[in-house]
PDB file of N, CA and C in Angstrom:
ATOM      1  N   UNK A   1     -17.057  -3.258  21.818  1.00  0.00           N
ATOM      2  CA  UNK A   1     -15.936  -2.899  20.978  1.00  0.00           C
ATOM      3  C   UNK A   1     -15.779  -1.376  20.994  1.00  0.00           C
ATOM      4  N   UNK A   2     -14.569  -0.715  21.729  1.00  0.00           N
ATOM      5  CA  UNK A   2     -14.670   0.288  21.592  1.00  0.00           C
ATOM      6  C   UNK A   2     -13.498   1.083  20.485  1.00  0.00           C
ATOM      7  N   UNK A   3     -13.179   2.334  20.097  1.00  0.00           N
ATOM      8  CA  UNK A   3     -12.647   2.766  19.064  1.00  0.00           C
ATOM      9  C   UNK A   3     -11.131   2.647  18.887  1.00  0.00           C
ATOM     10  N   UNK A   4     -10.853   2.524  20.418  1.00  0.00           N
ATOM     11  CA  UNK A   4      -9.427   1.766  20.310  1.00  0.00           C
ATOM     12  C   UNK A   4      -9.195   0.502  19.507  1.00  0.00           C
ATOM     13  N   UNK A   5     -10.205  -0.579  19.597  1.00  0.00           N
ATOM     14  CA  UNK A   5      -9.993  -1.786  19.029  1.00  0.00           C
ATOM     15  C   UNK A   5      -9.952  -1.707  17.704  1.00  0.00           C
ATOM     16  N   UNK A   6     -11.263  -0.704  17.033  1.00  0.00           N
ATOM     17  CA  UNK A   6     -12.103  -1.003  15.690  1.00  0.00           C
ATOM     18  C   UNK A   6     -11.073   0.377  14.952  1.00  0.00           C
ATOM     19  N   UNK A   7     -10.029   0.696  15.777  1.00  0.00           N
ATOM     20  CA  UNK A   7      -8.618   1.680  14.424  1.00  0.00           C
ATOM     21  C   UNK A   7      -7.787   0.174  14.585  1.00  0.00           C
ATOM     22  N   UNK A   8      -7.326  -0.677  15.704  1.00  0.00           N
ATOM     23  CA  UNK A   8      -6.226  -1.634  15.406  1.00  0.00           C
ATOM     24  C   UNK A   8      -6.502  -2.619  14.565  1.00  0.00           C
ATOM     25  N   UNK A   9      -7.866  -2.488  14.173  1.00  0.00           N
ATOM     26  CA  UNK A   9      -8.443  -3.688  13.238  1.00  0.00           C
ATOM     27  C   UNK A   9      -8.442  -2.979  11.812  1.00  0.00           C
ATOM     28  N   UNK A  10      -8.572  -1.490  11.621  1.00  0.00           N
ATOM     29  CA  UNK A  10      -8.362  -1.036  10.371  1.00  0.00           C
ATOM     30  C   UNK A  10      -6.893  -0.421  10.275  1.00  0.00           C
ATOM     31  N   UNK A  11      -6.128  -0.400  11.156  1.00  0.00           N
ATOM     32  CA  UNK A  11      -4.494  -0.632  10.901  1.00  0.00           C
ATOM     33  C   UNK A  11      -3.976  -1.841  10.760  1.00  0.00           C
ATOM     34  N   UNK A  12      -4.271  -3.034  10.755  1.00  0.00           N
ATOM     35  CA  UNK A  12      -3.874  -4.306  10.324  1.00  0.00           C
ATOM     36  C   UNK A  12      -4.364  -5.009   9.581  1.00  0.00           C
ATOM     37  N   UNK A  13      -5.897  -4.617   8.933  1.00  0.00           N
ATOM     38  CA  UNK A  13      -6.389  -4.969   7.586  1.00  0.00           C
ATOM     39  C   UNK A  13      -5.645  -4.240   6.610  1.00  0.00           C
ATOM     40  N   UNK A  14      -5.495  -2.660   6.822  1.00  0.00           N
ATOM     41  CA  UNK A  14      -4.931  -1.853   5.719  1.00  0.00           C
ATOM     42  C   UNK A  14      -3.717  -2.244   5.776  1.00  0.00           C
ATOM     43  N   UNK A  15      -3.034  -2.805   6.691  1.00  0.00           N
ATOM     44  CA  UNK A  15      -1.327  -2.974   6.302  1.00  0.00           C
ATOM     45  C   UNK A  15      -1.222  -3.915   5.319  1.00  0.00           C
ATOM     46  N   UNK A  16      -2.293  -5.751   5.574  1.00  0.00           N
ATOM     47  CA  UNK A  16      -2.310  -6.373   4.952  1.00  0.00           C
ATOM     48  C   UNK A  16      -2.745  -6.310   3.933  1.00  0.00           C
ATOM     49  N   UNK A  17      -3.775  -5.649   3.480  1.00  0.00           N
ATOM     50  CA  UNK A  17      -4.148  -5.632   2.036  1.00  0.00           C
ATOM     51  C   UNK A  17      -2.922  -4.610   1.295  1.00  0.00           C
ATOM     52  N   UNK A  18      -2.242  -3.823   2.063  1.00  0.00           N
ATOM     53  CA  UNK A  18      -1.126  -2.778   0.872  1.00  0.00           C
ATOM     54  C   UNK A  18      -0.360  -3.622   0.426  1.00  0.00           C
ATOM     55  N   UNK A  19       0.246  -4.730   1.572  1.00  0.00           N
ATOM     56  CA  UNK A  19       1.095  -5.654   1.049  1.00  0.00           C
ATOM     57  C   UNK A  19       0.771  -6.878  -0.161  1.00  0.00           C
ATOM     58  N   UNK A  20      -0.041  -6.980   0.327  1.00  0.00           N
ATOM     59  CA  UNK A  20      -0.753  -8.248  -0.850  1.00  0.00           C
ATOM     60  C   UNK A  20      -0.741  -7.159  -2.364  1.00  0.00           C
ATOM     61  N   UNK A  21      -1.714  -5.743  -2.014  1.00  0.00           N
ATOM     62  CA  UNK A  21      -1.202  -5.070  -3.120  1.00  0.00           C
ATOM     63  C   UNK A  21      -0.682  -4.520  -3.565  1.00  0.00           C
ATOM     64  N   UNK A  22       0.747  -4.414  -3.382  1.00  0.00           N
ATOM     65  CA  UNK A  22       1.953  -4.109  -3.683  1.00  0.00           C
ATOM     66  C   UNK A  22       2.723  -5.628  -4.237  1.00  0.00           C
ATOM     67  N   UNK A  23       2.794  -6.571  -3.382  1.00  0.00           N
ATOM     68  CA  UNK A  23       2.751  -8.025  -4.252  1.00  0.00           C
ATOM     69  C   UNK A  23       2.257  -8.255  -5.321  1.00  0.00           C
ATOM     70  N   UNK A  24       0.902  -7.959  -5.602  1.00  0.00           N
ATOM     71  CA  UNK A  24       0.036  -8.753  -6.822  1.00  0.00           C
ATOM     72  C   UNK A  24       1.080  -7.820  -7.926  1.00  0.00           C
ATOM     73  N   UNK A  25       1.180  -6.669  -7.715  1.00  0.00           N
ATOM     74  CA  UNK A  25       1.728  -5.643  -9.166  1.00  0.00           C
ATOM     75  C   UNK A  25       2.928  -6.340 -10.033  1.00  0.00           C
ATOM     76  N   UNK A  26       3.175  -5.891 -11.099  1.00  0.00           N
ATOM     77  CA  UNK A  26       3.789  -6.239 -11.938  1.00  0.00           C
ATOM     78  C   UNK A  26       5.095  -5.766 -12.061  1.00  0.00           C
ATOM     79  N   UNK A  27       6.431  -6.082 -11.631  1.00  0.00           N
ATOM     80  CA  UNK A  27       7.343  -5.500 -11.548  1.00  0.00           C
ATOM     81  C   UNK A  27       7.901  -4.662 -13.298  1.00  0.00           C
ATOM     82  N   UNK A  28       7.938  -3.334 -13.153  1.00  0.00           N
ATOM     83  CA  UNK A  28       8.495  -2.567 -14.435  1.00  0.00           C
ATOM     84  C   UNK A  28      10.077  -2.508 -14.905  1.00  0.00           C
ATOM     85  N   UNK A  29      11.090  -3.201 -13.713  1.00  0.00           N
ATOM     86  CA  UNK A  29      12.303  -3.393 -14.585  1.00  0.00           C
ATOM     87  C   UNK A  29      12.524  -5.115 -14.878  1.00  0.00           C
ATOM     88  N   UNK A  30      13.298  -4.882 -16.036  1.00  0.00           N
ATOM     89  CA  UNK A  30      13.536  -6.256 -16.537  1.00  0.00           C
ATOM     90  C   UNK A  30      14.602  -7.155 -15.939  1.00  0.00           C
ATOM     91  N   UNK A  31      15.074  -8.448 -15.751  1.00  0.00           N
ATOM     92  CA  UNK A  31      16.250  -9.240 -15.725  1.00  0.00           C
ATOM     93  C   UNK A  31      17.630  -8.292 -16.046  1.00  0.00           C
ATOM     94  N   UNK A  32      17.461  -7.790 -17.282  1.00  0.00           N
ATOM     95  CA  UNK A  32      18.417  -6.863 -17.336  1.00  0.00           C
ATOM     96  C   UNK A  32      19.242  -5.839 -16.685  1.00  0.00           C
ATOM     97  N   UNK A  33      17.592  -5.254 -16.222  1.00  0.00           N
ATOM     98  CA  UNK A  33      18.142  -3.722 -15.494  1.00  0.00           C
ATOM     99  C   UNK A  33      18.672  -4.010 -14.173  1.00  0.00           C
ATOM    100  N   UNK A  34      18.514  -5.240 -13.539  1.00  0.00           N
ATOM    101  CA  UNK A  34      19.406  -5.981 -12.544  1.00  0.00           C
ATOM    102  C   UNK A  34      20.814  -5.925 -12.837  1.00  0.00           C
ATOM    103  N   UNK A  35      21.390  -5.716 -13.873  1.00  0.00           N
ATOM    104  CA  UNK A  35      22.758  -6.485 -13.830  1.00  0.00           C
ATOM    105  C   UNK A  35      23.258  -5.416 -14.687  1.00  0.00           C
ATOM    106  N   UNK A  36      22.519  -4.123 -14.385  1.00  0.00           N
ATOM    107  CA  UNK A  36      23.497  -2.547 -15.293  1.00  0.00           C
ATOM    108  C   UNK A  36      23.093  -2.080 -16.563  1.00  0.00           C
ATOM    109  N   UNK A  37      22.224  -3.535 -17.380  1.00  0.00           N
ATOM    110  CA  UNK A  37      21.779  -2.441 -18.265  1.00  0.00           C
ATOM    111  C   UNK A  37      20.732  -1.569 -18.427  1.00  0.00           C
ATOM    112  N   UNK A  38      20.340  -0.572 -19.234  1.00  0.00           N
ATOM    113  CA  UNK A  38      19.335   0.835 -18.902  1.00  0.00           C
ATOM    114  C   UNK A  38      18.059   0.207 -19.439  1.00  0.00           C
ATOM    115  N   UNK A  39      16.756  -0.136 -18.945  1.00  0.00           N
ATOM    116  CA  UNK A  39      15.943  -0.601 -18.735  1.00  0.00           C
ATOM    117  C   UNK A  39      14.812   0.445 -19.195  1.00  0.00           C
ATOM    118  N   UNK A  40      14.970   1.268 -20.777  1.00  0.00           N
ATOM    119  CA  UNK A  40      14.777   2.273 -21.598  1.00  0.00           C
ATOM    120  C   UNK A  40      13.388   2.037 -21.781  1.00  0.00           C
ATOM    121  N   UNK A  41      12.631   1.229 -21.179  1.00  0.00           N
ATOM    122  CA  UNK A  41      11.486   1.580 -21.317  1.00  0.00           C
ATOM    123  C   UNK A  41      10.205   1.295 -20.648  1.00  0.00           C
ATOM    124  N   UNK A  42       9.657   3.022 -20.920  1.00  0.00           N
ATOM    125  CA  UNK A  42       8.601   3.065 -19.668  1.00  0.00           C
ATOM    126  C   UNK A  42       6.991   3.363 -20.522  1.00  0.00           C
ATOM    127  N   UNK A  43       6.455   3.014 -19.588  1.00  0.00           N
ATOM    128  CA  UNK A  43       5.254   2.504 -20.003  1.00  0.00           C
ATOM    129  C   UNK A  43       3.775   3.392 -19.612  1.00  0.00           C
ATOM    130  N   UNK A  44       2.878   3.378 -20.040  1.00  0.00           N
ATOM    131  CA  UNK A  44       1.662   3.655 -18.817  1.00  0.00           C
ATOM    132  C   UNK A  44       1.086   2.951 -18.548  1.00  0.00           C
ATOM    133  N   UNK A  45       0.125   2.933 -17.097  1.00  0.00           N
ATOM    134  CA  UNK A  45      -0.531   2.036 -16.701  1.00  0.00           C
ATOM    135  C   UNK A  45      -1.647   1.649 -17.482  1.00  0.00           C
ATOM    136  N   UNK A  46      -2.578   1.073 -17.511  1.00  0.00           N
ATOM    137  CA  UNK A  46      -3.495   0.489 -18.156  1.00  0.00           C
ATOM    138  C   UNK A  46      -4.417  -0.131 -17.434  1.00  0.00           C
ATOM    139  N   UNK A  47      -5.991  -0.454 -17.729  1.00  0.00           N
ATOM    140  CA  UNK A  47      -6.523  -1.544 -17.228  1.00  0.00           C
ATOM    141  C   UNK A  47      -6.354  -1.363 -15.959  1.00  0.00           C
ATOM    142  N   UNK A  48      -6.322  -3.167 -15.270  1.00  0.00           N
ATOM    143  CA  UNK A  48      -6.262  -3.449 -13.939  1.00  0.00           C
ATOM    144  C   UNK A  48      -5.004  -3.250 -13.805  1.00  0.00           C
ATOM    145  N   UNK A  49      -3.942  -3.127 -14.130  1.00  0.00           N
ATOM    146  CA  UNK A  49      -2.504  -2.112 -13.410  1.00  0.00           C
ATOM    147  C   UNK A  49      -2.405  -0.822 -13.249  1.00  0.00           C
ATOM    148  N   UNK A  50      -3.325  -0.356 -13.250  1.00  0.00           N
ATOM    149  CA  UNK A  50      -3.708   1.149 -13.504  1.00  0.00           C
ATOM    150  C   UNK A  50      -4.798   0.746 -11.750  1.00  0.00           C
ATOM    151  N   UNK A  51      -5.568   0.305 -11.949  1.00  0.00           N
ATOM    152  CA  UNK A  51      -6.830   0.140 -10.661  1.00  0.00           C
ATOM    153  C   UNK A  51      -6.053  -0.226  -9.709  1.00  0.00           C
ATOM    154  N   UNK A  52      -5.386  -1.544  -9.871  1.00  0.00           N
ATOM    155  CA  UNK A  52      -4.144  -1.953  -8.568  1.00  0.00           C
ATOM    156  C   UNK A  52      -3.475  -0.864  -8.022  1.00  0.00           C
ATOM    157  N   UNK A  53      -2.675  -0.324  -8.881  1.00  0.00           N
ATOM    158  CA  UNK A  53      -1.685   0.878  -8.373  1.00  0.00           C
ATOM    159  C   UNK A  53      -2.585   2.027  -7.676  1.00  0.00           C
ATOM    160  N   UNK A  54      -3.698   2.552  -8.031  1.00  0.00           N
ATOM    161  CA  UNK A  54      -4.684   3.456  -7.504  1.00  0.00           C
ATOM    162  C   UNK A  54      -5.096   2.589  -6.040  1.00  0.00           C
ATOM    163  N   UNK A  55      -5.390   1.273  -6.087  1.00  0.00           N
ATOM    164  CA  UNK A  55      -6.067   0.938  -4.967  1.00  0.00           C
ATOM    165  C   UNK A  55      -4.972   0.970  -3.718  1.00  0.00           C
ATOM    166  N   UNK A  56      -3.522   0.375  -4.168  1.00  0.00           N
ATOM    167  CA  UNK A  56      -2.237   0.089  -3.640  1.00  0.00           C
ATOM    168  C   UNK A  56      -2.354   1.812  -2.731  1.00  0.00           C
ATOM    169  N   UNK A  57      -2.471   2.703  -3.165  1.00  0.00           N
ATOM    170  CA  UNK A  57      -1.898   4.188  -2.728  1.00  0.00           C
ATOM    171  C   UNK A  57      -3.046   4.547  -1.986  1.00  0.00           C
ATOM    172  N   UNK A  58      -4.234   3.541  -2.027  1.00  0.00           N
ATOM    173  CA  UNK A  58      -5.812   4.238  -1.416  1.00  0.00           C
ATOM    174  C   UNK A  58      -5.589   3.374   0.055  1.00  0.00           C
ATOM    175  N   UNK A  59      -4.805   2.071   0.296  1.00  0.00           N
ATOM    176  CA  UNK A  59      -4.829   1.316   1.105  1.00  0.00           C
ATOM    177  C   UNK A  59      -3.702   1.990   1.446  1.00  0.00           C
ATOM    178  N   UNK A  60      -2.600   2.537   1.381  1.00  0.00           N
ATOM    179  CA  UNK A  60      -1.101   3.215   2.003  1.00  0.00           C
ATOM    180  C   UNK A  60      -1.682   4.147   2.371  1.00  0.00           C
ATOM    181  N   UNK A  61      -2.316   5.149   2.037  1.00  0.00           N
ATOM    182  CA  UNK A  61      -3.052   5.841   3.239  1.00  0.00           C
ATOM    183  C   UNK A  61      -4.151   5.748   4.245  1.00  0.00           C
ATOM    184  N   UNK A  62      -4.596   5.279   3.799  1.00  0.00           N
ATOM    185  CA  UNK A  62      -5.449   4.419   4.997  1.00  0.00           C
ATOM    186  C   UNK A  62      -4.723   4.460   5.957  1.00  0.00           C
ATOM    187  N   UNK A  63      -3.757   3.362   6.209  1.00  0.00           N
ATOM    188  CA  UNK A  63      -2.736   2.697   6.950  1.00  0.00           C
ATOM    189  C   UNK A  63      -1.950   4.184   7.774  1.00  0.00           C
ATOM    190  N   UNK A  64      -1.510   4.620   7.016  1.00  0.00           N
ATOM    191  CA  UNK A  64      -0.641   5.996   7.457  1.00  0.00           C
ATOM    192  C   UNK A  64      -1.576   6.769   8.269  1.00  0.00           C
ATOM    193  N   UNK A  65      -2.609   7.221   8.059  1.00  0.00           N
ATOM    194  CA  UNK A  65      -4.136   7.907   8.509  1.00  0.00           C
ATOM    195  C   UNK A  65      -4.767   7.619   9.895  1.00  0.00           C
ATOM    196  N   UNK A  66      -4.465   5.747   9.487  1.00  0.00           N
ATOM    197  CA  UNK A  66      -5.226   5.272  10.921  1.00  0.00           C
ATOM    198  C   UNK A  66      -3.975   5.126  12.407  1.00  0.00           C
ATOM    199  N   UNK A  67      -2.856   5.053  11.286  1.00  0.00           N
ATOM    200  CA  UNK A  67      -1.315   5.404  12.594  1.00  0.00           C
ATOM    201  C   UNK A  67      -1.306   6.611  13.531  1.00  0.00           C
ATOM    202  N   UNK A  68      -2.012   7.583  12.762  1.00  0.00           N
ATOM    203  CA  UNK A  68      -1.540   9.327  12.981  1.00  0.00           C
ATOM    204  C   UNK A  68      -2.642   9.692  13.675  1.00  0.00           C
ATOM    205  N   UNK A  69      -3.680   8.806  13.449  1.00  0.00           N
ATOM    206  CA  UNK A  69      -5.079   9.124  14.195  1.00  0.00           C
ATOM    207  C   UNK A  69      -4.687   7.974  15.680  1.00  0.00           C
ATOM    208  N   UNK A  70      -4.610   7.247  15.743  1.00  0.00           N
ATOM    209  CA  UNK A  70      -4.142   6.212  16.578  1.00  0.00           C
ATOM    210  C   UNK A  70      -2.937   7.034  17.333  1.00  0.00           C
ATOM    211  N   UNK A  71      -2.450   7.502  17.115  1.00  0.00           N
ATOM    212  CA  UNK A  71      -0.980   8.325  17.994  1.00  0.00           C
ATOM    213  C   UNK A  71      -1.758   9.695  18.283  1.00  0.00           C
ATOM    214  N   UNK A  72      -2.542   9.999  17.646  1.00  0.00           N
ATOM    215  CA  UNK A  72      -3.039  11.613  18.356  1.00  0.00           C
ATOM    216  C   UNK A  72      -4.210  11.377  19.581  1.00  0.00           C
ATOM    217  N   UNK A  73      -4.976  10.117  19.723  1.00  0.00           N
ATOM    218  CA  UNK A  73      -6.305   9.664  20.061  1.00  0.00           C
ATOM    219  C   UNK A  73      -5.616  10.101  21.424  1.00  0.00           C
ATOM    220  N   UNK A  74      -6.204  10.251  22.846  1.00  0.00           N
ATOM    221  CA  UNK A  74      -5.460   9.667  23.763  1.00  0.00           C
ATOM    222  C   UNK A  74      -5.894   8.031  24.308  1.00  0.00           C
ATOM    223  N   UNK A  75      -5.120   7.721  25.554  1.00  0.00           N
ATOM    224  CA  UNK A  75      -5.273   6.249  25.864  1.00  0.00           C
ATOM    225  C   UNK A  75      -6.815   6.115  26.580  1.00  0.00           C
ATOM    226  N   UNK A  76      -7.402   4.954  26.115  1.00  0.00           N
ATOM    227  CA  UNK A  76      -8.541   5.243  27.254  1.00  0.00           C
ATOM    228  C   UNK A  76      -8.034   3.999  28.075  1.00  0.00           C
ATOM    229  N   UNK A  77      -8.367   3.757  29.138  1.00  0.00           N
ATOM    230  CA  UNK A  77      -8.134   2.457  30.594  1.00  0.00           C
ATOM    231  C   UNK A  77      -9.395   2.373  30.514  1.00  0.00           C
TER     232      UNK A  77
END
């Protein structure tokens, strides 16, 4: 296994886990704020919506990190 393989395996774990955690989160506007009205209230995180959102932004860079490292690497044959 060389380092080409073991970044495409941590660029497609990190994509999948951002998505799952960006899914699990709790959406902050209401039914309402869909359809025009002002959706006046904001909140802080807390708890495990507070850890999600931290982990969500720890896995989006990852992902971004292992792209930019993956595009600078050169090719090996």
């Amino acid at each position: 296994m060389n380092i080409d393989n073991i970044l495409q395996i941590i660029t497609v774990v990190s994509a999948i886990l951002t998505v799952l955690s960006i899914l699990l989160q709790q959406r902050g506007a209401s039914l309402g704020a869909g359809f025009g009205s002002s959706g006046g209230l904001f909140t802080t995180r807390r708890g495990i919506d507070k850890n999600l959102f931290e982990v969500t932004i720890v896995f989006a860079v990852i992902f971004v990190l292992s792209i930019l490292v993956g595009l600078i690497m050169p090719v090996s044959n």
